[in-house]
N, C-alpha and C. Protein backbone atom coordinates (compact mmCIF):
# COMPACT_ATOMS: atom_id res chain seq x y z
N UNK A 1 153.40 82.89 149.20
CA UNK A 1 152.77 81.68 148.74
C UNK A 1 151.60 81.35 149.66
N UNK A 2 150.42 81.17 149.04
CA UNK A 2 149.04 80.73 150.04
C UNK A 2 149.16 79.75 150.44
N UNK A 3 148.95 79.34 151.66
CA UNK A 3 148.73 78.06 152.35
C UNK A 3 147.48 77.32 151.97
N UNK A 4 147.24 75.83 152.33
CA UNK A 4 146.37 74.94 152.11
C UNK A 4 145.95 74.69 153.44
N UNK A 5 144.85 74.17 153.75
CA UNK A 5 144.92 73.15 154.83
C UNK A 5 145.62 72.24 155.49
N UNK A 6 146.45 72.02 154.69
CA UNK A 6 147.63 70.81 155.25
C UNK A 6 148.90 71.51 155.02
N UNK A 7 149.62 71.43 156.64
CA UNK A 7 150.45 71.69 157.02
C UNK A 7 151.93 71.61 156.31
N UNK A 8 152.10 70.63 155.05
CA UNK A 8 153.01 69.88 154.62
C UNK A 8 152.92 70.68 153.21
N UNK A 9 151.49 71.26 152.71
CA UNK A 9 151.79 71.28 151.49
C UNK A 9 151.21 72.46 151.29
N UNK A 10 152.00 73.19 150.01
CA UNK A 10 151.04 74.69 149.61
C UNK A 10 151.08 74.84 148.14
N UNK A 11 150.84 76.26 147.45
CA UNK A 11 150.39 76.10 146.33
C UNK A 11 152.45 75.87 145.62
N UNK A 12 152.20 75.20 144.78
CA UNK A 12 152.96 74.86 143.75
C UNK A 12 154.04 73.64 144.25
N UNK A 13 153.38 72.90 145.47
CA UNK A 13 154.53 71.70 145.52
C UNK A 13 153.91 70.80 144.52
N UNK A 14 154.71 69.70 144.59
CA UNK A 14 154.16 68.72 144.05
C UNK A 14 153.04 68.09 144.78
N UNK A 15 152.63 67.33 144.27
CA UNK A 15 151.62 66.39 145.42
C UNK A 15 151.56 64.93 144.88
N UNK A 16 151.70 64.51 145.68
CA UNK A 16 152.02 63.09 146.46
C UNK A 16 151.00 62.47 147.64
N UNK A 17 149.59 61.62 145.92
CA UNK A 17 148.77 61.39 146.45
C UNK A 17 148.76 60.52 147.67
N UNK A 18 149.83 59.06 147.48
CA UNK A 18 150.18 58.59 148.64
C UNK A 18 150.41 59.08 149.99
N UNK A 19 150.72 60.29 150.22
CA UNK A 19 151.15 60.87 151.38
C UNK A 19 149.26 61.08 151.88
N UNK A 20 148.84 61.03 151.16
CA UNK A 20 146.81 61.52 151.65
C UNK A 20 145.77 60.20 151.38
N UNK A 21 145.02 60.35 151.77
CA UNK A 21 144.05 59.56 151.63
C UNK A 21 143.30 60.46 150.18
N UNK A 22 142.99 60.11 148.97
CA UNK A 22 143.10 61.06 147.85
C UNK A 22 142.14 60.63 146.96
N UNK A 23 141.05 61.31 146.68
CA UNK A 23 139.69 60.61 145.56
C UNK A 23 139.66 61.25 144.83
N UNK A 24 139.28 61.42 143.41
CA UNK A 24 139.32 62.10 141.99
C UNK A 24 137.57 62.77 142.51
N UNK A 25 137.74 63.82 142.39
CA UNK A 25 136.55 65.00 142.45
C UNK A 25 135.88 65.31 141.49
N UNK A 26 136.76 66.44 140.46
CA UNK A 26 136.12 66.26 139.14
C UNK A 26 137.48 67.20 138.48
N UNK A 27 136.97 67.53 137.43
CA UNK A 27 138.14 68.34 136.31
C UNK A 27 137.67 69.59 136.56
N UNK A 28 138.71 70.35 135.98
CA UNK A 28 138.67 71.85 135.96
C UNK A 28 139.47 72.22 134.55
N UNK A 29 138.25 72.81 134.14
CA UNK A 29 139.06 74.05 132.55
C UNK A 29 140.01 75.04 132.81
N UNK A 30 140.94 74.87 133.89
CA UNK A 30 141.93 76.32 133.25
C UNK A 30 142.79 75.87 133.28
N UNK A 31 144.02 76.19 132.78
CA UNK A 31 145.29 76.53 132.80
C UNK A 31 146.53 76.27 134.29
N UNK A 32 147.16 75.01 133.69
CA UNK A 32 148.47 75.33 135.07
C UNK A 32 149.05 76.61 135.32
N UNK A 33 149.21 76.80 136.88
CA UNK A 33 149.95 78.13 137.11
C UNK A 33 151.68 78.01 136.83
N UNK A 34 152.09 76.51 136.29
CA UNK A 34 153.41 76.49 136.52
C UNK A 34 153.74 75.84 135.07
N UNK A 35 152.82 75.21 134.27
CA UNK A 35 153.37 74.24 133.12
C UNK A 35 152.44 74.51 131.96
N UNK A 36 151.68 75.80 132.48
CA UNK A 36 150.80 75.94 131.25
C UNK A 36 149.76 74.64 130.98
N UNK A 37 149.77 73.42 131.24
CA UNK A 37 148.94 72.22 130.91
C UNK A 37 147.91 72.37 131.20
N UNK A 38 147.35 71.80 130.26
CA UNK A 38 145.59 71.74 130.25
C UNK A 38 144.72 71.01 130.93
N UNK A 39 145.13 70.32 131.94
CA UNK A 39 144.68 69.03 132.26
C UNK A 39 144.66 68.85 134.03
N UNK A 40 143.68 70.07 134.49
CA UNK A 40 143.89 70.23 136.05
C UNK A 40 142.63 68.99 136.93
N UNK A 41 143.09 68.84 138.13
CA UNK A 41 142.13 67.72 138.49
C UNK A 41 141.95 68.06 139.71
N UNK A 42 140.48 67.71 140.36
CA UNK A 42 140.46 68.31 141.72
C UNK A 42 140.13 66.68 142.65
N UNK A 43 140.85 66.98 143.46
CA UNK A 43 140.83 65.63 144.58
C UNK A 43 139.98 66.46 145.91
N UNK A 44 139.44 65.31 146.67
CA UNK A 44 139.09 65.30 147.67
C UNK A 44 140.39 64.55 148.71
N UNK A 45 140.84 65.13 149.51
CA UNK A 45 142.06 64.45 150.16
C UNK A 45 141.90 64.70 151.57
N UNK A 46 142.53 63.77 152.49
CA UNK A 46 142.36 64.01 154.45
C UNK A 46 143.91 64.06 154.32
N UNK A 47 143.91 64.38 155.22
CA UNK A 47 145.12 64.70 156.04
C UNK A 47 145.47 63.00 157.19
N UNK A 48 146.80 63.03 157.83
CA UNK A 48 146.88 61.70 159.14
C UNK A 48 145.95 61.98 159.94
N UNK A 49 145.83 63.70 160.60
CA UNK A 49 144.74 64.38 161.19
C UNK A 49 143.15 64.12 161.14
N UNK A 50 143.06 63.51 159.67
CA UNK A 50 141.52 64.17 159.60
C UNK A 50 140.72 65.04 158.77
N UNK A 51 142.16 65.77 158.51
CA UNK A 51 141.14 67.36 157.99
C UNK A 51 140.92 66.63 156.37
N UNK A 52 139.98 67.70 155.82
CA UNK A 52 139.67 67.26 154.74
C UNK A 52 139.97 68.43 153.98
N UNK A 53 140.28 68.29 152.65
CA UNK A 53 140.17 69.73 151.78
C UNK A 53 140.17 68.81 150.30
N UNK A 54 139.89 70.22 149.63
CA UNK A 54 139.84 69.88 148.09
C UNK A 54 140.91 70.16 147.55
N UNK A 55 141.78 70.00 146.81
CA UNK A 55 142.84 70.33 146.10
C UNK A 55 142.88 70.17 144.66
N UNK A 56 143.21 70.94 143.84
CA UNK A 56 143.28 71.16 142.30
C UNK A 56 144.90 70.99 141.70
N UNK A 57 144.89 69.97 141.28
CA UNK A 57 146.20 69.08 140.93
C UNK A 57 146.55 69.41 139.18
N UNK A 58 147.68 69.63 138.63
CA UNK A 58 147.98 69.77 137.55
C UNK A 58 148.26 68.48 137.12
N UNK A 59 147.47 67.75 136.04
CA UNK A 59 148.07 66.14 135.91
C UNK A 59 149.13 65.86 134.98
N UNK A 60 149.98 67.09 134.32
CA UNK A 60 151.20 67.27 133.42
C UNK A 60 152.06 67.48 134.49
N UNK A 61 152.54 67.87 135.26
CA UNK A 61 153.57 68.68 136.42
C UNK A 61 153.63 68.04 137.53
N UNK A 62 152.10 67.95 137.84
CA UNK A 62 152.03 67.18 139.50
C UNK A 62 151.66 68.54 140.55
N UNK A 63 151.98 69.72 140.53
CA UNK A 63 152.21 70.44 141.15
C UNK A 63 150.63 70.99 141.72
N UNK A 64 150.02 71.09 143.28
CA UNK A 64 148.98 71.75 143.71
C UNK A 64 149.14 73.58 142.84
N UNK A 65 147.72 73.32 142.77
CA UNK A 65 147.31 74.67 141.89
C UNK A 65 146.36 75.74 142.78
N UNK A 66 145.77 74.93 143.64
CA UNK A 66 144.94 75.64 144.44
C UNK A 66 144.00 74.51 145.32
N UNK A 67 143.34 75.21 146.25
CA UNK A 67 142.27 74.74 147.03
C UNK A 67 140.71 74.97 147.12
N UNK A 68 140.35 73.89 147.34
CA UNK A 68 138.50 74.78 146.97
C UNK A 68 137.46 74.28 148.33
């Protein structure tokens, strides 16, 4: 399983924008890796740390799909 930037989370947990500081980025056309759903979303999110990354959210499942 690929890691993310953040220590807590990798590809296919859920995500739990509360746990991040978390802004709507933009959409993405493909396909969940876990629910098939059409409907992926990319956040800008920090870490308690600091760090910053992008993350691509399934909005049927919940589940991280990837990082950008």
């Amino acid at each position: 399983m690929a890691r993310i930037p953040f220590s807590s989370l990798s590809l296919g947990d859920p995500f739990r924008p509360l746990a991040f500081k978390a802004s709507y980025d933009m959409d993405f056309s493909l396909e969940c890796l876990y629910c098939s759903g059409s409907r992926l979303v990319g956040y800008q999110v920090e870490d308690e740390n600091g760090v910053q990354a992008g993350l691509v959210v399934c909005e049927d499942c919940g589940r991280v799909n990837g990082a950008y």
